[in-house]
PDB file of N, CA and C in Angstrom:
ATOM      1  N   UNK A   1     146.761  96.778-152.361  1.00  0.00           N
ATOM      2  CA  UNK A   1     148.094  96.821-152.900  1.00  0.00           C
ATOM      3  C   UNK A   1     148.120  96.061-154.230  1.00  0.00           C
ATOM      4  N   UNK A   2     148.100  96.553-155.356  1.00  0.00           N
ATOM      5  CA  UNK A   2     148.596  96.274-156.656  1.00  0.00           C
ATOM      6  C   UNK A   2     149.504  94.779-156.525  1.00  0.00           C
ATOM      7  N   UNK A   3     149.015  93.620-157.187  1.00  0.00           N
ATOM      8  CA  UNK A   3     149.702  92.312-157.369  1.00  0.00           C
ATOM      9  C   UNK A   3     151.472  92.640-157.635  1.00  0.00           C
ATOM     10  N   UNK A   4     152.094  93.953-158.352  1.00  0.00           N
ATOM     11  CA  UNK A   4     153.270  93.614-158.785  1.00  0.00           C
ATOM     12  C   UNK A   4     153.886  94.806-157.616  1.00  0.00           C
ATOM     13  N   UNK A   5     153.641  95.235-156.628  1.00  0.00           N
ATOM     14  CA  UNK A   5     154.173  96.186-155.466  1.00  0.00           C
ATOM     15  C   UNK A   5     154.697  95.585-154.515  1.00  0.00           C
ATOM     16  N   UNK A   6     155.787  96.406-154.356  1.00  0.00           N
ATOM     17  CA  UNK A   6     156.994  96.108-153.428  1.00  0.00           C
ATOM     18  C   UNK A   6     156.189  95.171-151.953  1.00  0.00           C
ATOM     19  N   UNK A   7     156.534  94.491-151.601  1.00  0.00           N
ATOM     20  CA  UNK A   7     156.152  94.184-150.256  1.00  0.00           C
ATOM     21  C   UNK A   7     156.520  94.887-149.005  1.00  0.00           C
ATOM     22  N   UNK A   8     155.793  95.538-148.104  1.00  0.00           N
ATOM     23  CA  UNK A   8     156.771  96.618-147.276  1.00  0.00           C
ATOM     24  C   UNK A   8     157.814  95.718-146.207  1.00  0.00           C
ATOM     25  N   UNK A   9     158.899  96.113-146.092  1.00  0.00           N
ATOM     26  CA  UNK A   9     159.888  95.242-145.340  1.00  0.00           C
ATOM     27  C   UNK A   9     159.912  96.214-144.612  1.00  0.00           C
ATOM     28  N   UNK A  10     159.511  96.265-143.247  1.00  0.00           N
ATOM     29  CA  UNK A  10     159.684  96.964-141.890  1.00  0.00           C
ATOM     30  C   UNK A  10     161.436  97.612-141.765  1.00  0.00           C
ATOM     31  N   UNK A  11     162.238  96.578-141.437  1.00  0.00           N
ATOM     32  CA  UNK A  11     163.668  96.735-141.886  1.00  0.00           C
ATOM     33  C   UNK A  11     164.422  98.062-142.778  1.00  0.00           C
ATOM     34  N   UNK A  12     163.633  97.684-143.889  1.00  0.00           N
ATOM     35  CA  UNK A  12     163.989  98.944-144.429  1.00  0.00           C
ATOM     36  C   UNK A  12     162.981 100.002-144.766  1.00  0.00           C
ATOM     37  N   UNK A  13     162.166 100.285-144.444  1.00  0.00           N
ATOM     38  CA  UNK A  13     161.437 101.781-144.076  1.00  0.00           C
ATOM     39  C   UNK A  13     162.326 102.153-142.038  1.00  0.00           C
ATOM     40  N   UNK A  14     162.472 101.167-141.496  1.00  0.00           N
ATOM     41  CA  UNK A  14     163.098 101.679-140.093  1.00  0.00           C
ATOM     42  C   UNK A  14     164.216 102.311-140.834  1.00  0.00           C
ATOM     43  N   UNK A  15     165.183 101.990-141.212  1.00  0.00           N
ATOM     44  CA  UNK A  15     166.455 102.663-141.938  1.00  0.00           C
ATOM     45  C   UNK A  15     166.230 103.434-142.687  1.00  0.00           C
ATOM     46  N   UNK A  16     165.290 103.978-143.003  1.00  0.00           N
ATOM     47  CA  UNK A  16     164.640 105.216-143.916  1.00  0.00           C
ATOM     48  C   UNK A  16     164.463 106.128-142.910  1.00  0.00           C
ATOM     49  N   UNK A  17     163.547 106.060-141.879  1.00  0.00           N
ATOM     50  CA  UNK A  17     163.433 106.732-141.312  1.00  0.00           C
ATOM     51  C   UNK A  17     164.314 106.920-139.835  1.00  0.00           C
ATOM     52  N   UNK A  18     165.663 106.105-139.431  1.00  0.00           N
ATOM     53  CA  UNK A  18     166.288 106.816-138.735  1.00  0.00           C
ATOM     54  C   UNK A  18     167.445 107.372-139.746  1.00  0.00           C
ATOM     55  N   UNK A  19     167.238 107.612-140.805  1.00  0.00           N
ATOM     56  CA  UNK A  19     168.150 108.164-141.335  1.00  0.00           C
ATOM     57  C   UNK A  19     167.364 109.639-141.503  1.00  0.00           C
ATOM     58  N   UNK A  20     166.386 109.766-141.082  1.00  0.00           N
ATOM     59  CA  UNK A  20     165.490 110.905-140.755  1.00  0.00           C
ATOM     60  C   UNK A  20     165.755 111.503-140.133  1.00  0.00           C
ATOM     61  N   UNK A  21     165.648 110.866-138.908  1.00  0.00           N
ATOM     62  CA  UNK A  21     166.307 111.472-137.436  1.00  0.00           C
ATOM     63  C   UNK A  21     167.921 112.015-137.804  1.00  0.00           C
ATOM     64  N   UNK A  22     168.517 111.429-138.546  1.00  0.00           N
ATOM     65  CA  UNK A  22     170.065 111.890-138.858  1.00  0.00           C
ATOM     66  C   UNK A  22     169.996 113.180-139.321  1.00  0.00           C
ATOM     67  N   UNK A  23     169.113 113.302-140.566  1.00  0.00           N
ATOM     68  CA  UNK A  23     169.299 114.636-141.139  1.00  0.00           C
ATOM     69  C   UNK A  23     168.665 115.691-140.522  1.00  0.00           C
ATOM     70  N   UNK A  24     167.684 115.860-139.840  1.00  0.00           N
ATOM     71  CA  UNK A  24     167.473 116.341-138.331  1.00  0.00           C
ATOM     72  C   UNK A  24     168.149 116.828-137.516  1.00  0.00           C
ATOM     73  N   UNK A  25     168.681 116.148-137.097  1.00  0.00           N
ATOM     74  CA  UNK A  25     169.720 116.180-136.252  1.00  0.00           C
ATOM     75  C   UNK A  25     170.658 116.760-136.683  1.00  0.00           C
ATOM     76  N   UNK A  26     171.668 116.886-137.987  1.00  0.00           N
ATOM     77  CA  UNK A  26     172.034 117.552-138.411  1.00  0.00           C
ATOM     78  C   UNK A  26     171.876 118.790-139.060  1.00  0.00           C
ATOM     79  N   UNK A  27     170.275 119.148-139.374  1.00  0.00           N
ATOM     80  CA  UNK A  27     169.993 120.255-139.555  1.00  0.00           C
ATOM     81  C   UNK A  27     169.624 121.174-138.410  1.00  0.00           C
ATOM     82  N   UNK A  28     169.539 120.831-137.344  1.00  0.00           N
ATOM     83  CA  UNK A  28     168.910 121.155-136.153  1.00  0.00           C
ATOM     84  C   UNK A  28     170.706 122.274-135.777  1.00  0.00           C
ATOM     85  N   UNK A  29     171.091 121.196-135.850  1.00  0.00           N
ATOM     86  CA  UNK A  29     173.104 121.800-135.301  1.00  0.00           C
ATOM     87  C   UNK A  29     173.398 122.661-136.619  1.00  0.00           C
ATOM     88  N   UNK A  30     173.147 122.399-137.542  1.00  0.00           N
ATOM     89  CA  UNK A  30     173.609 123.365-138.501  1.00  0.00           C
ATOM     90  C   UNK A  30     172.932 124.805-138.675  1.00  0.00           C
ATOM     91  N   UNK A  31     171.324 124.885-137.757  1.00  0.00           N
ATOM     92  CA  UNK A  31     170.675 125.745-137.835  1.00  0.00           C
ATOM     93  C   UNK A  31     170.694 126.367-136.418  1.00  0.00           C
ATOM     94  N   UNK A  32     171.640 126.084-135.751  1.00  0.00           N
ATOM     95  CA  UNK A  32     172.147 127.140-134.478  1.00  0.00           C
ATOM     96  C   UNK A  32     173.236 128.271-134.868  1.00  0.00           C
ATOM     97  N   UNK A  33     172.905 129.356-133.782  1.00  0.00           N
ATOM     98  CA  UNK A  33     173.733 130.460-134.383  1.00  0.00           C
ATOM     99  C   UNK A  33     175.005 130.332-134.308  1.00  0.00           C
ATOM    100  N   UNK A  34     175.992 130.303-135.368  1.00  0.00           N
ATOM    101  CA  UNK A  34     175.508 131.341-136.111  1.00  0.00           C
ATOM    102  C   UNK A  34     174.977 130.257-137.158  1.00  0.00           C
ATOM    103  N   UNK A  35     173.837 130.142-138.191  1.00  0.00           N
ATOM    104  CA  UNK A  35     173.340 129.427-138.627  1.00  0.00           C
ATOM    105  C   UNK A  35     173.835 129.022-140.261  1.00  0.00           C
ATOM    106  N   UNK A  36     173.973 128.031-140.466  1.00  0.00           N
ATOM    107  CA  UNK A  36     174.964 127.632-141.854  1.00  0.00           C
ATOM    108  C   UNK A  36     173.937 127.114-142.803  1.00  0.00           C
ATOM    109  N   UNK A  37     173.441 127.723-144.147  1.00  0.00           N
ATOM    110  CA  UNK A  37     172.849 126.948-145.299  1.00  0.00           C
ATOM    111  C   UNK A  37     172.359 125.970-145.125  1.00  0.00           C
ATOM    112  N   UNK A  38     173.615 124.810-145.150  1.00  0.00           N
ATOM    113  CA  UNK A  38     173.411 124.078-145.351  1.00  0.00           C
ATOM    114  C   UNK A  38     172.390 123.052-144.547  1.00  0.00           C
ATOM    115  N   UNK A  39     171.822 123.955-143.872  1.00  0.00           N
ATOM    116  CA  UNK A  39     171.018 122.913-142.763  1.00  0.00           C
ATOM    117  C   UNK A  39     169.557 123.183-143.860  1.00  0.00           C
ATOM    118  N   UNK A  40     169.060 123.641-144.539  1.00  0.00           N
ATOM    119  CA  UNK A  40     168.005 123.586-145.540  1.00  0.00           C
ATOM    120  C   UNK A  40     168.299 122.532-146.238  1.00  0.00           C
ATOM    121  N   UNK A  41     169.298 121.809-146.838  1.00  0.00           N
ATOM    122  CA  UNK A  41     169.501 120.518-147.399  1.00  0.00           C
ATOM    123  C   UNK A  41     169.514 119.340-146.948  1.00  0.00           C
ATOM    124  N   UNK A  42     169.842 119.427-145.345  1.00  0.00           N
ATOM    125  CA  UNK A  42     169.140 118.672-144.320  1.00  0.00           C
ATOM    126  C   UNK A  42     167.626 118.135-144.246  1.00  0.00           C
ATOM    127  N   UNK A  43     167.410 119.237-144.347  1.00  0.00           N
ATOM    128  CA  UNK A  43     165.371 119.309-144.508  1.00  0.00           C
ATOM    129  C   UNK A  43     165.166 118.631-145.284  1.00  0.00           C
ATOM    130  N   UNK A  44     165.298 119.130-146.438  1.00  0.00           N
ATOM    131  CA  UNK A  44     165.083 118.584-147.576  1.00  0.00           C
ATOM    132  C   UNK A  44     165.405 117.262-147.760  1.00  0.00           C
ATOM    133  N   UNK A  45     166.762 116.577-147.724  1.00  0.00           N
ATOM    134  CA  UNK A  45     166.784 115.054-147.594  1.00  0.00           C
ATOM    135  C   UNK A  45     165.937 114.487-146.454  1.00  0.00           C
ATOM    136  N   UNK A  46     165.691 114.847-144.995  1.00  0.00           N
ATOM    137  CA  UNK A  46     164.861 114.790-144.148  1.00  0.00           C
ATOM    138  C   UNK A  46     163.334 114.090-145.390  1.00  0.00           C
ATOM    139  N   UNK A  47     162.842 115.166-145.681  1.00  0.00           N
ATOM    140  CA  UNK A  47     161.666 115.075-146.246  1.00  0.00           C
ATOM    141  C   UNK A  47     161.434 114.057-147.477  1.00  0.00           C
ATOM    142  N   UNK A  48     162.644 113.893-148.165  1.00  0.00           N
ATOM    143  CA  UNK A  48     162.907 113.026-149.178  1.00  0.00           C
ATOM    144  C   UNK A  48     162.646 111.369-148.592  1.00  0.00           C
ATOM    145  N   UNK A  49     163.441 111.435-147.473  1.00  0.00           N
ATOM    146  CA  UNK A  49     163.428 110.053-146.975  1.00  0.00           C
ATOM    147  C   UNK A  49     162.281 109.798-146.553  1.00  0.00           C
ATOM    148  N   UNK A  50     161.571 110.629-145.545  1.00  0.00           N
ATOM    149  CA  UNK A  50     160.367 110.455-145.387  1.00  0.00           C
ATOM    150  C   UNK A  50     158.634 110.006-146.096  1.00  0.00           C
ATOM    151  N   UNK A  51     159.316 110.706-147.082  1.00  0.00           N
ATOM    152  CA  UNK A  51     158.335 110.381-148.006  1.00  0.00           C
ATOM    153  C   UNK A  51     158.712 108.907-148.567  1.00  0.00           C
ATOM    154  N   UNK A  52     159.978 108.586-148.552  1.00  0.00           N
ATOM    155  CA  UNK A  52     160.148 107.491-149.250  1.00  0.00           C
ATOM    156  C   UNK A  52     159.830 105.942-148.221  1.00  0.00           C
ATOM    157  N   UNK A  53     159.705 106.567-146.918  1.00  0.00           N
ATOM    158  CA  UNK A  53     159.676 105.639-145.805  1.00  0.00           C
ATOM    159  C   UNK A  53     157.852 105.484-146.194  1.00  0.00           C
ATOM    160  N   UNK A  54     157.469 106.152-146.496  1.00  0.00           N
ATOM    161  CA  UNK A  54     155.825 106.139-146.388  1.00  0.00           C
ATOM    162  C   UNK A  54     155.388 105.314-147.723  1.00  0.00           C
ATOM    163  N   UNK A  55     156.516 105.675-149.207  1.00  0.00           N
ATOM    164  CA  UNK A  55     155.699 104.798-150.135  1.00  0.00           C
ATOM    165  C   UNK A  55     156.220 103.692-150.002  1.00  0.00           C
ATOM    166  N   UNK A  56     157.334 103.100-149.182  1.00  0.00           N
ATOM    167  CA  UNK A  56     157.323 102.134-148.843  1.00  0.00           C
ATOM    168  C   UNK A  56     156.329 101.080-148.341  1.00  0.00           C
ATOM    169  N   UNK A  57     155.846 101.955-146.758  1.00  0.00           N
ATOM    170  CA  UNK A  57     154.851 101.116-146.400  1.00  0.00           C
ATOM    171  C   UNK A  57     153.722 100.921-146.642  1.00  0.00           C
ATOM    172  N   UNK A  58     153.520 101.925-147.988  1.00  0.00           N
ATOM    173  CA  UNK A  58     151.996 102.172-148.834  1.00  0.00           C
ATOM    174  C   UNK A  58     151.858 100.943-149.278  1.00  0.00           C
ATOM    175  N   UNK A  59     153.258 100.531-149.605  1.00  0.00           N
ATOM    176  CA  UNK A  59     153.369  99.478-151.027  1.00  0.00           C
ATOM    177  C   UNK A  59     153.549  99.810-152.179  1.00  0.00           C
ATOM    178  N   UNK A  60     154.134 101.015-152.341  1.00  0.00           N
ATOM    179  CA  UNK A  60     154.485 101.554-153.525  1.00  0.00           C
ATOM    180  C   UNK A  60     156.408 101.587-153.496  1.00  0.00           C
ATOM    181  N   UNK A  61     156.192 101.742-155.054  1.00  0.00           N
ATOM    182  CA  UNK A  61     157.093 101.452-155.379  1.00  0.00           C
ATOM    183  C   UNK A  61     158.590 103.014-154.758  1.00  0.00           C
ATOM    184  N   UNK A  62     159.839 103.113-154.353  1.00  0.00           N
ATOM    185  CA  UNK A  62     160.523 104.217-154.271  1.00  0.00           C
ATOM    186  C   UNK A  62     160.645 104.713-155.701  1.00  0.00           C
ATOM    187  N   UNK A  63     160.727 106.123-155.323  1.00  0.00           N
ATOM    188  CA  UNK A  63     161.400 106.696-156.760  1.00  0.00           C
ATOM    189  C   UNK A  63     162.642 107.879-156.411  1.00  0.00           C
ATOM    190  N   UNK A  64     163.303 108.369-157.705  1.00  0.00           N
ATOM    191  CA  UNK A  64     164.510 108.998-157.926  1.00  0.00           C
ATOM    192  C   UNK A  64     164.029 110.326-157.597  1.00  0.00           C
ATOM    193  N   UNK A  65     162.907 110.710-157.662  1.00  0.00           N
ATOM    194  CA  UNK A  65     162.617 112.211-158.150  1.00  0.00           C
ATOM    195  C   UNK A  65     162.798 113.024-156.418  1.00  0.00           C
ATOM    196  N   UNK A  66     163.030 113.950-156.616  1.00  0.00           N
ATOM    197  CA  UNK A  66     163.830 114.949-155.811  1.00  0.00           C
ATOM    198  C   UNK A  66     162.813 116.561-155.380  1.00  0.00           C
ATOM    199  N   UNK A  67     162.221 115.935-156.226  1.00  0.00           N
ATOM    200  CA  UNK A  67     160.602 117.305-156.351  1.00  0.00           C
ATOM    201  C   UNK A  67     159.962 116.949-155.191  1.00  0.00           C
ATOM    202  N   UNK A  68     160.221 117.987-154.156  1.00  0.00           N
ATOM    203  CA  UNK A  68     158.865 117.576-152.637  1.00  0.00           C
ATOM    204  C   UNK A  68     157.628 117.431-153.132  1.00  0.00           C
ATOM    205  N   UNK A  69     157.447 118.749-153.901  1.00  0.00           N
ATOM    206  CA  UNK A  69     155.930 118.462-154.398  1.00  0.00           C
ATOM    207  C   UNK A  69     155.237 117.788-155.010  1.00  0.00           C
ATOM    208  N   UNK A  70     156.150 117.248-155.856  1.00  0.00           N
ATOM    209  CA  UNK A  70     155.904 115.600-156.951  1.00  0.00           C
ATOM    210  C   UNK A  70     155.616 114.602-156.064  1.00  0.00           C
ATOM    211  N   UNK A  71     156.320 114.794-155.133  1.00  0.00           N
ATOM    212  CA  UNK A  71     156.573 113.375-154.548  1.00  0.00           C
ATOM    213  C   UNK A  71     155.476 113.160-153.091  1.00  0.00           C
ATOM    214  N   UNK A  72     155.078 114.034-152.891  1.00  0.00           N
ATOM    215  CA  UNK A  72     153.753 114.448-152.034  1.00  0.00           C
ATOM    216  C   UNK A  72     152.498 113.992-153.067  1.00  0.00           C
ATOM    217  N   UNK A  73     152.812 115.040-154.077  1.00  0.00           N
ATOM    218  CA  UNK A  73     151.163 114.876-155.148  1.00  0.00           C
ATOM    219  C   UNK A  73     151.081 113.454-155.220  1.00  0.00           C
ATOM    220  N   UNK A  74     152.210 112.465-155.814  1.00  0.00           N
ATOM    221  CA  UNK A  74     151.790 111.227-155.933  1.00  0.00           C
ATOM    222  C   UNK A  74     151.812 110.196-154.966  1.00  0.00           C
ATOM    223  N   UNK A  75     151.484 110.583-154.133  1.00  0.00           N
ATOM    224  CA  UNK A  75     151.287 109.457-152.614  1.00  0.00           C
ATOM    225  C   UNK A  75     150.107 109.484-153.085  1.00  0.00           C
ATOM    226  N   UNK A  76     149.034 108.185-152.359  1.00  0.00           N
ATOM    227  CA  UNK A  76     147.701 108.481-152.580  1.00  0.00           C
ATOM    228  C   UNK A  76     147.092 108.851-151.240  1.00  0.00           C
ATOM    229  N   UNK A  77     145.870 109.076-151.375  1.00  0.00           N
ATOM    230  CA  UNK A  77     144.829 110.340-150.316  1.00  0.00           C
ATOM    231  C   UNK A  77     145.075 109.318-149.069  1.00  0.00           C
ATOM    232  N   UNK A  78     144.992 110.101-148.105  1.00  0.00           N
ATOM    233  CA  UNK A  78     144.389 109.262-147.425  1.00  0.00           C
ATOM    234  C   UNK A  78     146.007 108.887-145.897  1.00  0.00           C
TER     235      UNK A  78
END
C-alpha cells in the first residue's frame, strides 16, 4: 500500500457494501413482472458501490467516475 493511501476503515467499506445489498434488493423487486427499467440502474449503482467497497479495502483511493469498465480496468490484478 502506497505511503499516502487511504487506510481501509472496515466501517465504511461495511456501509458500502450493505448499501449493495439495498440496490439489489431493489433491483431484484423492480425486475419482477411486470418488470420496470429502472431496476438496470439498480445494477449499476449495485456495481458502482462494489467496486468502490473493494478500492477501499485495496487501499486505494474512491473515485467519481461512473464508467464500470474504467473502474474495473483500474483496480489492480489480482
Amino acid at each position: 500500500m502506497p505511503a499516502d493511501a487511504p487506510k481501509p476503515d472496515p466501517l465504511v467499506i461495511s456501509a458500502f457494501l450493505d448499501d449493495v445489498d439495498g440496490e439489489l434488493e431493489a433491483a431484484t423487486r423492480l425486475a419482477q413482472d411486470p418488470p420496470v427499467r429502472f431496476a438496470a440502474f439498480h445494477l449499476q449503482q449495485a456495481a458502482e458501490k462494489l467496486i468502490k467497497a473493494v478500492r477501499l479495502h485495496r487501499g486505494l483511493y474512491p473515485t467519481a467516475d461512473h464508467n464500470l469498465a474504467t473502474l474495473v480496468a483500474a483496480l489492480p490484478e489480482g
